[in-house]
PDB file of N, CA and C in Angstrom:
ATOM      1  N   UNK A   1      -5.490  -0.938  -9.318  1.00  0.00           N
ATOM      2  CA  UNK A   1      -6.369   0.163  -9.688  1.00  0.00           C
ATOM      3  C   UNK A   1      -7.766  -0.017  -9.095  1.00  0.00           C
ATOM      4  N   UNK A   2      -8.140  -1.114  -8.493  1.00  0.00           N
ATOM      5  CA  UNK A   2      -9.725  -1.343  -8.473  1.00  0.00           C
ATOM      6  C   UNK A   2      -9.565  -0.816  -7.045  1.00  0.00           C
ATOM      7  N   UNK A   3      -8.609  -0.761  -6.289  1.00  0.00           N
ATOM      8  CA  UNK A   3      -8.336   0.182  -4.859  1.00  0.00           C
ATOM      9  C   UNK A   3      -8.754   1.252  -4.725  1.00  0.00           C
ATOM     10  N   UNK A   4      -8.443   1.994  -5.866  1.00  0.00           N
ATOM     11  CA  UNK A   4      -8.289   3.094  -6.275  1.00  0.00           C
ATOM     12  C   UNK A   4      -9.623   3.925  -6.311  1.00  0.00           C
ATOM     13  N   UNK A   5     -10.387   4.895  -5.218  1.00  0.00           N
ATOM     14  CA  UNK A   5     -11.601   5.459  -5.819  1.00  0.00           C
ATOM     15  C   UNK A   5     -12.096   6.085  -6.673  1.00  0.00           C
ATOM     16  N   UNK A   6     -12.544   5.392  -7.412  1.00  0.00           N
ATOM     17  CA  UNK A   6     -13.716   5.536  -9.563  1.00  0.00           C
ATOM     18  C   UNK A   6     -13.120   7.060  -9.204  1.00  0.00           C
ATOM     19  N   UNK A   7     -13.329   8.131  -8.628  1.00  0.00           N
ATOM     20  CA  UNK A   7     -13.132   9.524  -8.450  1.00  0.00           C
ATOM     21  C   UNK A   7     -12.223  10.044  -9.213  1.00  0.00           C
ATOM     22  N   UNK A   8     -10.935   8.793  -9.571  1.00  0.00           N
ATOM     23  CA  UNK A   8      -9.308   9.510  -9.270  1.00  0.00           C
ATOM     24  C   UNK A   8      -9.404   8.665 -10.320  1.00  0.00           C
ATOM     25  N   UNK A   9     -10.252   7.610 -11.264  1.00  0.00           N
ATOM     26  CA  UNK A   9      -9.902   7.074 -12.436  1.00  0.00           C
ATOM     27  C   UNK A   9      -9.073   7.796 -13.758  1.00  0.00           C
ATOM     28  N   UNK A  10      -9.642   9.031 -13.587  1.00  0.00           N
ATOM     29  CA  UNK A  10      -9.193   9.970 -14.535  1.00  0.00           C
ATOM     30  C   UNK A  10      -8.026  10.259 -14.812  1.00  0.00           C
ATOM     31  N   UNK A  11      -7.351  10.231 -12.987  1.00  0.00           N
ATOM     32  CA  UNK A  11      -6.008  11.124 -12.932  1.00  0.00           C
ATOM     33  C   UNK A  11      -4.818  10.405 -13.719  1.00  0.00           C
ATOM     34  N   UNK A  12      -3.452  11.030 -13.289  1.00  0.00           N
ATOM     35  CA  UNK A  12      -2.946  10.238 -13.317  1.00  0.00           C
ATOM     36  C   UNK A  12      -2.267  10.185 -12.364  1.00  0.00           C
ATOM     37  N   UNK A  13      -1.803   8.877 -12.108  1.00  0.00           N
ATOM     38  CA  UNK A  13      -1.593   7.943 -10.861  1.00  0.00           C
ATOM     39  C   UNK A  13      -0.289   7.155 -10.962  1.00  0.00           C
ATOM     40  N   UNK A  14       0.971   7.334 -10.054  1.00  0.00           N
ATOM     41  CA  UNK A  14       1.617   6.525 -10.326  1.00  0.00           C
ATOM     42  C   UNK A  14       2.545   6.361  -8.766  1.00  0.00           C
ATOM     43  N   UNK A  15       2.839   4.961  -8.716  1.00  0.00           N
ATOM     44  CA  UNK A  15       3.127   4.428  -7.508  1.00  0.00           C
ATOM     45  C   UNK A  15       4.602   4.627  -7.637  1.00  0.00           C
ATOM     46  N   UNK A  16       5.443   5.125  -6.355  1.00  0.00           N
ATOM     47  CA  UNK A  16       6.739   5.501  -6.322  1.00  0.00           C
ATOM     48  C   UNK A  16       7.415   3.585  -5.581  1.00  0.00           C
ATOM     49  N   UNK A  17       6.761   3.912  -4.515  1.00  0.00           N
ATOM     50  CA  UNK A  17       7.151   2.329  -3.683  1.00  0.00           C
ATOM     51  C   UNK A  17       6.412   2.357  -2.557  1.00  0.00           C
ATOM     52  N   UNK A  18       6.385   1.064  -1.910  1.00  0.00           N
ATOM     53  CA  UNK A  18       5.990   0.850  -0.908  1.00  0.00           C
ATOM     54  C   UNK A  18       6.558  -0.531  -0.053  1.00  0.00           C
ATOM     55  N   UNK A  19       6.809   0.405   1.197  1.00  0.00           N
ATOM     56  CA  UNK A  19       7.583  -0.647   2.196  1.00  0.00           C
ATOM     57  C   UNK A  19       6.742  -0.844   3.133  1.00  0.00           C
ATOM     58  N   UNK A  20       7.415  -1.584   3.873  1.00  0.00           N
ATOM     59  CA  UNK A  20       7.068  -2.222   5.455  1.00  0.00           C
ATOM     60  C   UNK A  20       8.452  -2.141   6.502  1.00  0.00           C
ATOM     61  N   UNK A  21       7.923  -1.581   7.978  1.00  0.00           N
ATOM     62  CA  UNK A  21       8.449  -1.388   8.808  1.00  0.00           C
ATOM     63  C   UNK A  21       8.092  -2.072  10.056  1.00  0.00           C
ATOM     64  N   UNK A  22       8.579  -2.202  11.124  1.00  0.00           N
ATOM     65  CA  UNK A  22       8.272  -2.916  12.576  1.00  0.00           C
ATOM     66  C   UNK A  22       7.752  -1.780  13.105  1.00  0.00           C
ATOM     67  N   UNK A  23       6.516  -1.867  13.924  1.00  0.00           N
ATOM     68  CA  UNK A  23       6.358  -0.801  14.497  1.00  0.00           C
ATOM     69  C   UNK A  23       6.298  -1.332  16.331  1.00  0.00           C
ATOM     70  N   UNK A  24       6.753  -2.291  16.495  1.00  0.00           N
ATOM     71  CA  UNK A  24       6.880  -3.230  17.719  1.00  0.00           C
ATOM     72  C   UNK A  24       5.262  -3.885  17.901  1.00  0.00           C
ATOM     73  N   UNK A  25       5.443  -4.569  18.990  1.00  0.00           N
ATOM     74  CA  UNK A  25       4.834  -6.104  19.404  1.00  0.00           C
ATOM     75  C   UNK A  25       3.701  -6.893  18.384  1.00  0.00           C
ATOM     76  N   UNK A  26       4.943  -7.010  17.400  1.00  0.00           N
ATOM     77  CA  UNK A  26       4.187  -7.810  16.071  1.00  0.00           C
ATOM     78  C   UNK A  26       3.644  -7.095  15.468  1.00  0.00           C
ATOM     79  N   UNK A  27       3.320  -5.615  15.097  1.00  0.00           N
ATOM     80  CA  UNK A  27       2.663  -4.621  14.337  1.00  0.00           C
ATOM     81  C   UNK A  27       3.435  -4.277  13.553  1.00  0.00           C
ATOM     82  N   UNK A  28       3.268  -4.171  12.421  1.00  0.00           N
ATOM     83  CA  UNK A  28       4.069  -3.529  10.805  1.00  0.00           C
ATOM     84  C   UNK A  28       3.522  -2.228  10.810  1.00  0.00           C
ATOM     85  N   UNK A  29       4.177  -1.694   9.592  1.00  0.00           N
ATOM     86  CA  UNK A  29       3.642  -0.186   9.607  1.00  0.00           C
ATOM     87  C   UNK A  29       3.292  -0.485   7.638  1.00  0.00           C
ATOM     88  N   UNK A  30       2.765  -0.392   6.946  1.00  0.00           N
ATOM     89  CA  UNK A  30       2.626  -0.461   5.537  1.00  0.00           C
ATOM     90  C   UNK A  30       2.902   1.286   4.822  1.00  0.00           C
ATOM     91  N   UNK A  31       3.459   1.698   4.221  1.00  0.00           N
ATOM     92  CA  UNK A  31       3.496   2.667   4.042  1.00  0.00           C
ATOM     93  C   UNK A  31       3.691   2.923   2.306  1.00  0.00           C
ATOM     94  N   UNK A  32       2.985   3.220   1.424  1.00  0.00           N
ATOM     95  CA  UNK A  32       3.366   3.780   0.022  1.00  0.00           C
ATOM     96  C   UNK A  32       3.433   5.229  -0.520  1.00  0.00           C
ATOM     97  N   UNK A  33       4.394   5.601  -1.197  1.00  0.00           N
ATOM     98  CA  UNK A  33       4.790   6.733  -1.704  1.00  0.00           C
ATOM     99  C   UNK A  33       3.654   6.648  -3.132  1.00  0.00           C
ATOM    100  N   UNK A  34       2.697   7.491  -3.161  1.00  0.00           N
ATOM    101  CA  UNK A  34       2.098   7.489  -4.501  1.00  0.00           C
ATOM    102  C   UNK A  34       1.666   8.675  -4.877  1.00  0.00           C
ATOM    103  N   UNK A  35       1.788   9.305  -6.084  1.00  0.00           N
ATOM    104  CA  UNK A  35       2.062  10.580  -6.737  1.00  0.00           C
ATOM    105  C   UNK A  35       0.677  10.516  -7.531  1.00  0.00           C
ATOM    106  N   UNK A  36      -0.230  11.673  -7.317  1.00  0.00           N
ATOM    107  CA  UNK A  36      -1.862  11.749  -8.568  1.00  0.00           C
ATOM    108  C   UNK A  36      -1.655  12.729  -8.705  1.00  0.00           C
ATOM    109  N   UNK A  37      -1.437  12.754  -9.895  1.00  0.00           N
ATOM    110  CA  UNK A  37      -1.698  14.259 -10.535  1.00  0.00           C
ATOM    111  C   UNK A  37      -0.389  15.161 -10.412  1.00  0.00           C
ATOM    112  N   UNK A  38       0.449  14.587  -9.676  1.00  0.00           N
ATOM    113  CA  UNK A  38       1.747  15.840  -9.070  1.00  0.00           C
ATOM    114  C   UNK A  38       1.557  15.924  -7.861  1.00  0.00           C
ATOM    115  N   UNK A  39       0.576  15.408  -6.913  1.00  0.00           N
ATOM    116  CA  UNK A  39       0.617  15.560  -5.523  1.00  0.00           C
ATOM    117  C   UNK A  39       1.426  14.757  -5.302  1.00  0.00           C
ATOM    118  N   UNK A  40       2.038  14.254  -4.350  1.00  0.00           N
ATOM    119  CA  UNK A  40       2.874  13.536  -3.774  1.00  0.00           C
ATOM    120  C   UNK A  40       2.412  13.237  -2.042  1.00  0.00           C
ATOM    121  N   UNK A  41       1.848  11.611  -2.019  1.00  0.00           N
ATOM    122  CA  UNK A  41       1.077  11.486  -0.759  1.00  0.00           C
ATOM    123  C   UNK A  41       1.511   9.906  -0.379  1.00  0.00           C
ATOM    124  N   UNK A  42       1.987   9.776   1.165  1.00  0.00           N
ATOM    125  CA  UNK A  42       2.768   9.097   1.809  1.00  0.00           C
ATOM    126  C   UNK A  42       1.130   8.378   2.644  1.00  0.00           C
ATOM    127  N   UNK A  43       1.151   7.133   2.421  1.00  0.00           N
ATOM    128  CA  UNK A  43      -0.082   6.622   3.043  1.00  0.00           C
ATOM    129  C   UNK A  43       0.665   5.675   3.616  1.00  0.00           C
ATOM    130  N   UNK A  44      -0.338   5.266   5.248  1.00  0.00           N
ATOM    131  CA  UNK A  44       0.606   4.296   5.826  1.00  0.00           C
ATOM    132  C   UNK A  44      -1.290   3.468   6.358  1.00  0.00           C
ATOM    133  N   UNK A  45      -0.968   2.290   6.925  1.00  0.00           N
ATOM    134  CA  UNK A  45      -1.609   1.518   6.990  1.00  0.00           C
ATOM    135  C   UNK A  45      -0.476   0.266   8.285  1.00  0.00           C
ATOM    136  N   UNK A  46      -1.566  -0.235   9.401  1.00  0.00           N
ATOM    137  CA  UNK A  46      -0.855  -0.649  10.225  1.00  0.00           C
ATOM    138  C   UNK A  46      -1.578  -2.546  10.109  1.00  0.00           C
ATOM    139  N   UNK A  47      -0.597  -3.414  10.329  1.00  0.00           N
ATOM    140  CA  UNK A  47      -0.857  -4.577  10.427  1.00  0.00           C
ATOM    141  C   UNK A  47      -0.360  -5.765  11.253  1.00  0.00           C
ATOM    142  N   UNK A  48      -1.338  -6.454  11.508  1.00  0.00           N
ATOM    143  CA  UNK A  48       0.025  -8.098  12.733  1.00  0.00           C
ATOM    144  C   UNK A  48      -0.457  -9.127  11.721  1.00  0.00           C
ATOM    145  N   UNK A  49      -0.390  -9.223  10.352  1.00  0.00           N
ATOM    146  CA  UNK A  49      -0.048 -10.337   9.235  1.00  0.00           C
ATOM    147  C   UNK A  49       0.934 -10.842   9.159  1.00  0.00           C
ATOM    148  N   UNK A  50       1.282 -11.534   9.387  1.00  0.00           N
ATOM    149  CA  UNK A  50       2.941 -12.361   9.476  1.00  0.00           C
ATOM    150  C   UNK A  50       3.096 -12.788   8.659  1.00  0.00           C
ATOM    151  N   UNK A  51       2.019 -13.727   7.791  1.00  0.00           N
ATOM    152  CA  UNK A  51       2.378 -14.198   6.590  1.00  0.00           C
ATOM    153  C   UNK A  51       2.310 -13.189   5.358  1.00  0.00           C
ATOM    154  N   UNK A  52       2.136 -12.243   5.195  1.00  0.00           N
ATOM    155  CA  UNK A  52       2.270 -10.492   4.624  1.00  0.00           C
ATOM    156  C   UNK A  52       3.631 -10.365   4.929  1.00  0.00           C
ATOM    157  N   UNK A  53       4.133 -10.182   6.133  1.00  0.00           N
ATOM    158  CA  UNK A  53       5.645 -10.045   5.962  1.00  0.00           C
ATOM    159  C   UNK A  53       6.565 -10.960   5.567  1.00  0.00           C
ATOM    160  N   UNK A  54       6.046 -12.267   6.113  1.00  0.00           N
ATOM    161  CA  UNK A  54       7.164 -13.567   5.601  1.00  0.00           C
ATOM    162  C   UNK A  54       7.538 -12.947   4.124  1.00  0.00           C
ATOM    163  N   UNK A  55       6.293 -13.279   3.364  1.00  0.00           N
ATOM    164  CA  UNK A  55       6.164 -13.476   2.012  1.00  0.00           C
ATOM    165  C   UNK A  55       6.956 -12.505   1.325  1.00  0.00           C
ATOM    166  N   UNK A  56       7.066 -11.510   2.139  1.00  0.00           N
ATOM    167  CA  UNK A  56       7.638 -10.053   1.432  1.00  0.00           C
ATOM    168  C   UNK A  56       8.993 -10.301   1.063  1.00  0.00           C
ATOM    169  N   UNK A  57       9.436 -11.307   1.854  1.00  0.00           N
ATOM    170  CA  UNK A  57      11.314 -11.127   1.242  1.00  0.00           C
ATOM    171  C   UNK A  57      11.544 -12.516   0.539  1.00  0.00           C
ATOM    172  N   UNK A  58      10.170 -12.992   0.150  1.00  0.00           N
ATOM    173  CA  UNK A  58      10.980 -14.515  -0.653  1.00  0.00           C
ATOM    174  C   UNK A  58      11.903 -13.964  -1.847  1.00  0.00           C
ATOM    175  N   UNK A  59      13.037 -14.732  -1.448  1.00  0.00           N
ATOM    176  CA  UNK A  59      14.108 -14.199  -2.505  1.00  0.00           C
ATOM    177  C   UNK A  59      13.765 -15.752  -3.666  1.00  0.00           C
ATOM    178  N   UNK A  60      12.975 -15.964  -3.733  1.00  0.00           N
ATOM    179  CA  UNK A  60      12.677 -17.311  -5.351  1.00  0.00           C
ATOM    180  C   UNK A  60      12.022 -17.048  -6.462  1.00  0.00           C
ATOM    181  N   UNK A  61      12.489 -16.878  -7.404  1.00  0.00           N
ATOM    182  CA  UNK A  61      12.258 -16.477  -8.812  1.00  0.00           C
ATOM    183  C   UNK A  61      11.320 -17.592  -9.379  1.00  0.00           C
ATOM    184  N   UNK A  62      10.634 -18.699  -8.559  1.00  0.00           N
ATOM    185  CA  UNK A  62      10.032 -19.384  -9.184  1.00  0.00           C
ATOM    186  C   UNK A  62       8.442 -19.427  -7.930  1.00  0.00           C
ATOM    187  N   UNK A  63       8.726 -18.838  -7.069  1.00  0.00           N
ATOM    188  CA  UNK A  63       7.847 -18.835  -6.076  1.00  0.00           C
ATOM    189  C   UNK A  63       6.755 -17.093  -5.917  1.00  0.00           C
ATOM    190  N   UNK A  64       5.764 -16.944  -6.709  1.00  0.00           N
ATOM    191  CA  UNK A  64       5.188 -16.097  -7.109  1.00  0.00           C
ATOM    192  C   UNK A  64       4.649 -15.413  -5.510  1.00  0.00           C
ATOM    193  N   UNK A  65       5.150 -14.132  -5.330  1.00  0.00           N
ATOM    194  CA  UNK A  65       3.922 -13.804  -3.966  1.00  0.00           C
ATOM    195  C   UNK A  65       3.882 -12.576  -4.473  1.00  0.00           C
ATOM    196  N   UNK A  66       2.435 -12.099  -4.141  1.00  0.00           N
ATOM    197  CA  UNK A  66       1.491 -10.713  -4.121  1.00  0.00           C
ATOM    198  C   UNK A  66       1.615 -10.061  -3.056  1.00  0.00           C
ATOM    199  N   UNK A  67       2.221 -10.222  -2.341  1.00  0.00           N
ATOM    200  CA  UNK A  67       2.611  -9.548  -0.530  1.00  0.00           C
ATOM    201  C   UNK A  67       2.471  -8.300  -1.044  1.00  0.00           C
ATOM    202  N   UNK A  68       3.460  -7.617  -1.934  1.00  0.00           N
ATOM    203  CA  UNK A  68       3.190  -5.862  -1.892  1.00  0.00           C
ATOM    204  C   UNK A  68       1.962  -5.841  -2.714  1.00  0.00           C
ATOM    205  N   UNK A  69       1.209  -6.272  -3.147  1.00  0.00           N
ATOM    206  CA  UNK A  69      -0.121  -6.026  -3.979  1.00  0.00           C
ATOM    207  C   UNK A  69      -0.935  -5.926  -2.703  1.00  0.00           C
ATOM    208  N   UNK A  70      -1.222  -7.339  -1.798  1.00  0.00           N
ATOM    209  CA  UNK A  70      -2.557  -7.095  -0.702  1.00  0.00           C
ATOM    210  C   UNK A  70      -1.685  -5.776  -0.136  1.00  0.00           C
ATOM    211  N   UNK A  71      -0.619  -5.772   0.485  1.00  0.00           N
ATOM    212  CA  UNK A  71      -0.227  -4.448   1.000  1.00  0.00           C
ATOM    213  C   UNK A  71      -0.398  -3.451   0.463  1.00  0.00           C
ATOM    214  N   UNK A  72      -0.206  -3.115  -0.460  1.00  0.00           N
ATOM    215  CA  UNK A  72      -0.705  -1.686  -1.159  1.00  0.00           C
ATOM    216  C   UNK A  72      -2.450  -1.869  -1.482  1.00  0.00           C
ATOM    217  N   UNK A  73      -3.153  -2.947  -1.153  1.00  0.00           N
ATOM    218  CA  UNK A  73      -4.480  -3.275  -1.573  1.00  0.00           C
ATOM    219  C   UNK A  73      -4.852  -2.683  -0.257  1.00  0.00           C
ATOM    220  N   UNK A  74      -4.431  -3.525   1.023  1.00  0.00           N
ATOM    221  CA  UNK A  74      -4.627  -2.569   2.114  1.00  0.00           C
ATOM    222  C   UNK A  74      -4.648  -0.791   2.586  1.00  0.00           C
ATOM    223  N   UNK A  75      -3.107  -0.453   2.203  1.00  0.00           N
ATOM    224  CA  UNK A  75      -2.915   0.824   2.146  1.00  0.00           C
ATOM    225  C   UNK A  75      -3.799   1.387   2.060  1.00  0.00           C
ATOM    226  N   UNK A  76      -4.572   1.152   0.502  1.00  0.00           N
ATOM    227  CA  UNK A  76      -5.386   2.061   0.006  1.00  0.00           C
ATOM    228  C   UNK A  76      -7.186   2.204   0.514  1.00  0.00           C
ATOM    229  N   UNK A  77      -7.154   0.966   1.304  1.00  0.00           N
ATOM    230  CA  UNK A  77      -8.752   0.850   1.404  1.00  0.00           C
ATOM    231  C   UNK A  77      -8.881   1.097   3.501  1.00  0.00           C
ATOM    232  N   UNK A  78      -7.508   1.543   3.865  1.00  0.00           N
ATOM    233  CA  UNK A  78      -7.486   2.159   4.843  1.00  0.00           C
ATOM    234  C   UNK A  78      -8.439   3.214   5.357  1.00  0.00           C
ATOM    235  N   UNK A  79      -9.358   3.103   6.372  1.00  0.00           N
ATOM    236  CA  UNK A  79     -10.296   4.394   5.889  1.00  0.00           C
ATOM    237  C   UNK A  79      -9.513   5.602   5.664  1.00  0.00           C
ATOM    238  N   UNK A  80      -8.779   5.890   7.184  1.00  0.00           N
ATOM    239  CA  UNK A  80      -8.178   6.848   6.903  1.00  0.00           C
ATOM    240  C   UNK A  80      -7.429   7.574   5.349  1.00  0.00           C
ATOM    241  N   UNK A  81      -7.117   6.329   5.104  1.00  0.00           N
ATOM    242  CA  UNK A  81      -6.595   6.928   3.492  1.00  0.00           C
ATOM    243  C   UNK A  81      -7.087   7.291   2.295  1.00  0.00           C
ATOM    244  N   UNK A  82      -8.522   6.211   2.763  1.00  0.00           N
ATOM    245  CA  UNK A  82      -9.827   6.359   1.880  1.00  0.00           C
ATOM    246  C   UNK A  82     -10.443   8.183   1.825  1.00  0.00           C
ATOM    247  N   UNK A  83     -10.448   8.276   3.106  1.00  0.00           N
ATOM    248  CA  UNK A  83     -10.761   9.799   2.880  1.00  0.00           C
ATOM    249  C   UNK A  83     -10.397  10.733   2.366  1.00  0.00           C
ATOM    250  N   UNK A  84      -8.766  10.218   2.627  1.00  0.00           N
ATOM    251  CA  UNK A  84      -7.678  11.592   1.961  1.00  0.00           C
ATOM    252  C   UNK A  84      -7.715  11.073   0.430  1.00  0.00           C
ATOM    253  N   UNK A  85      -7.764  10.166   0.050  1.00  0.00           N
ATOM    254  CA  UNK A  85      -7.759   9.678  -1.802  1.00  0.00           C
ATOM    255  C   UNK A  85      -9.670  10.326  -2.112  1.00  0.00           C
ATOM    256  N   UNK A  86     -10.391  10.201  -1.491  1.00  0.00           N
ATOM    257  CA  UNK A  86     -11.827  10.632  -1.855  1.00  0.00           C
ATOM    258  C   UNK A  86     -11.908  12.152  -1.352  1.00  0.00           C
ATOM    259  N   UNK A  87     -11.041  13.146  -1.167  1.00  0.00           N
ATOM    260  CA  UNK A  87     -10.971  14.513  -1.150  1.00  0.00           C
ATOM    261  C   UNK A  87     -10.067  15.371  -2.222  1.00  0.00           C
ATOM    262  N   UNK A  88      -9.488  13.866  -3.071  1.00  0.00           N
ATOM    263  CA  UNK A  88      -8.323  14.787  -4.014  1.00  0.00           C
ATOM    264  C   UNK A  88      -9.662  15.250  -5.516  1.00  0.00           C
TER     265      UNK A  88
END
């Protein structure tokens, strides 16, 4: 939520998912489905973090990673995305 611009504190806000894709020569694509208010808005965000993707598929129930948190932390502080979340 602290991603999130004070603007849109009000709304309500709720995250559908968010993946990661290859977009070739070591570039990811970050992309989240997130719904305010009833809009429905597809934000993408591009990255060459490797250890962001490693982390993303640890399959260990005892090995804690935040990978989709900085990723969706990213997403959101994207300018580009920044603008479209600071126009709703």
């Amino acid at each position: 939520m602290e991603a999130i611009p004070e603007s849109l504190s009000n709304k309500t806000i709720h995250l559908h998912w968010i993946d990661k894709s290859p977009a070739g020569d070591g570039i990811f694509t970050l992309t989240a489905k997130i719904e305010i208010d009833g809009q429905v808005l597809l934000l993408r965000s591009s990255t060459r973090d490797q250890s962001l993707i490693t982390d993303w598929e640890v399959d260990d129930s005892t090995y804690h990673t935040n990978a989709r948190l900085l990723a969706l932390e990213r997403i959101l502080t994207d300018p580009a995305n920044e603008d479209i979340l600071l126009s709703l």
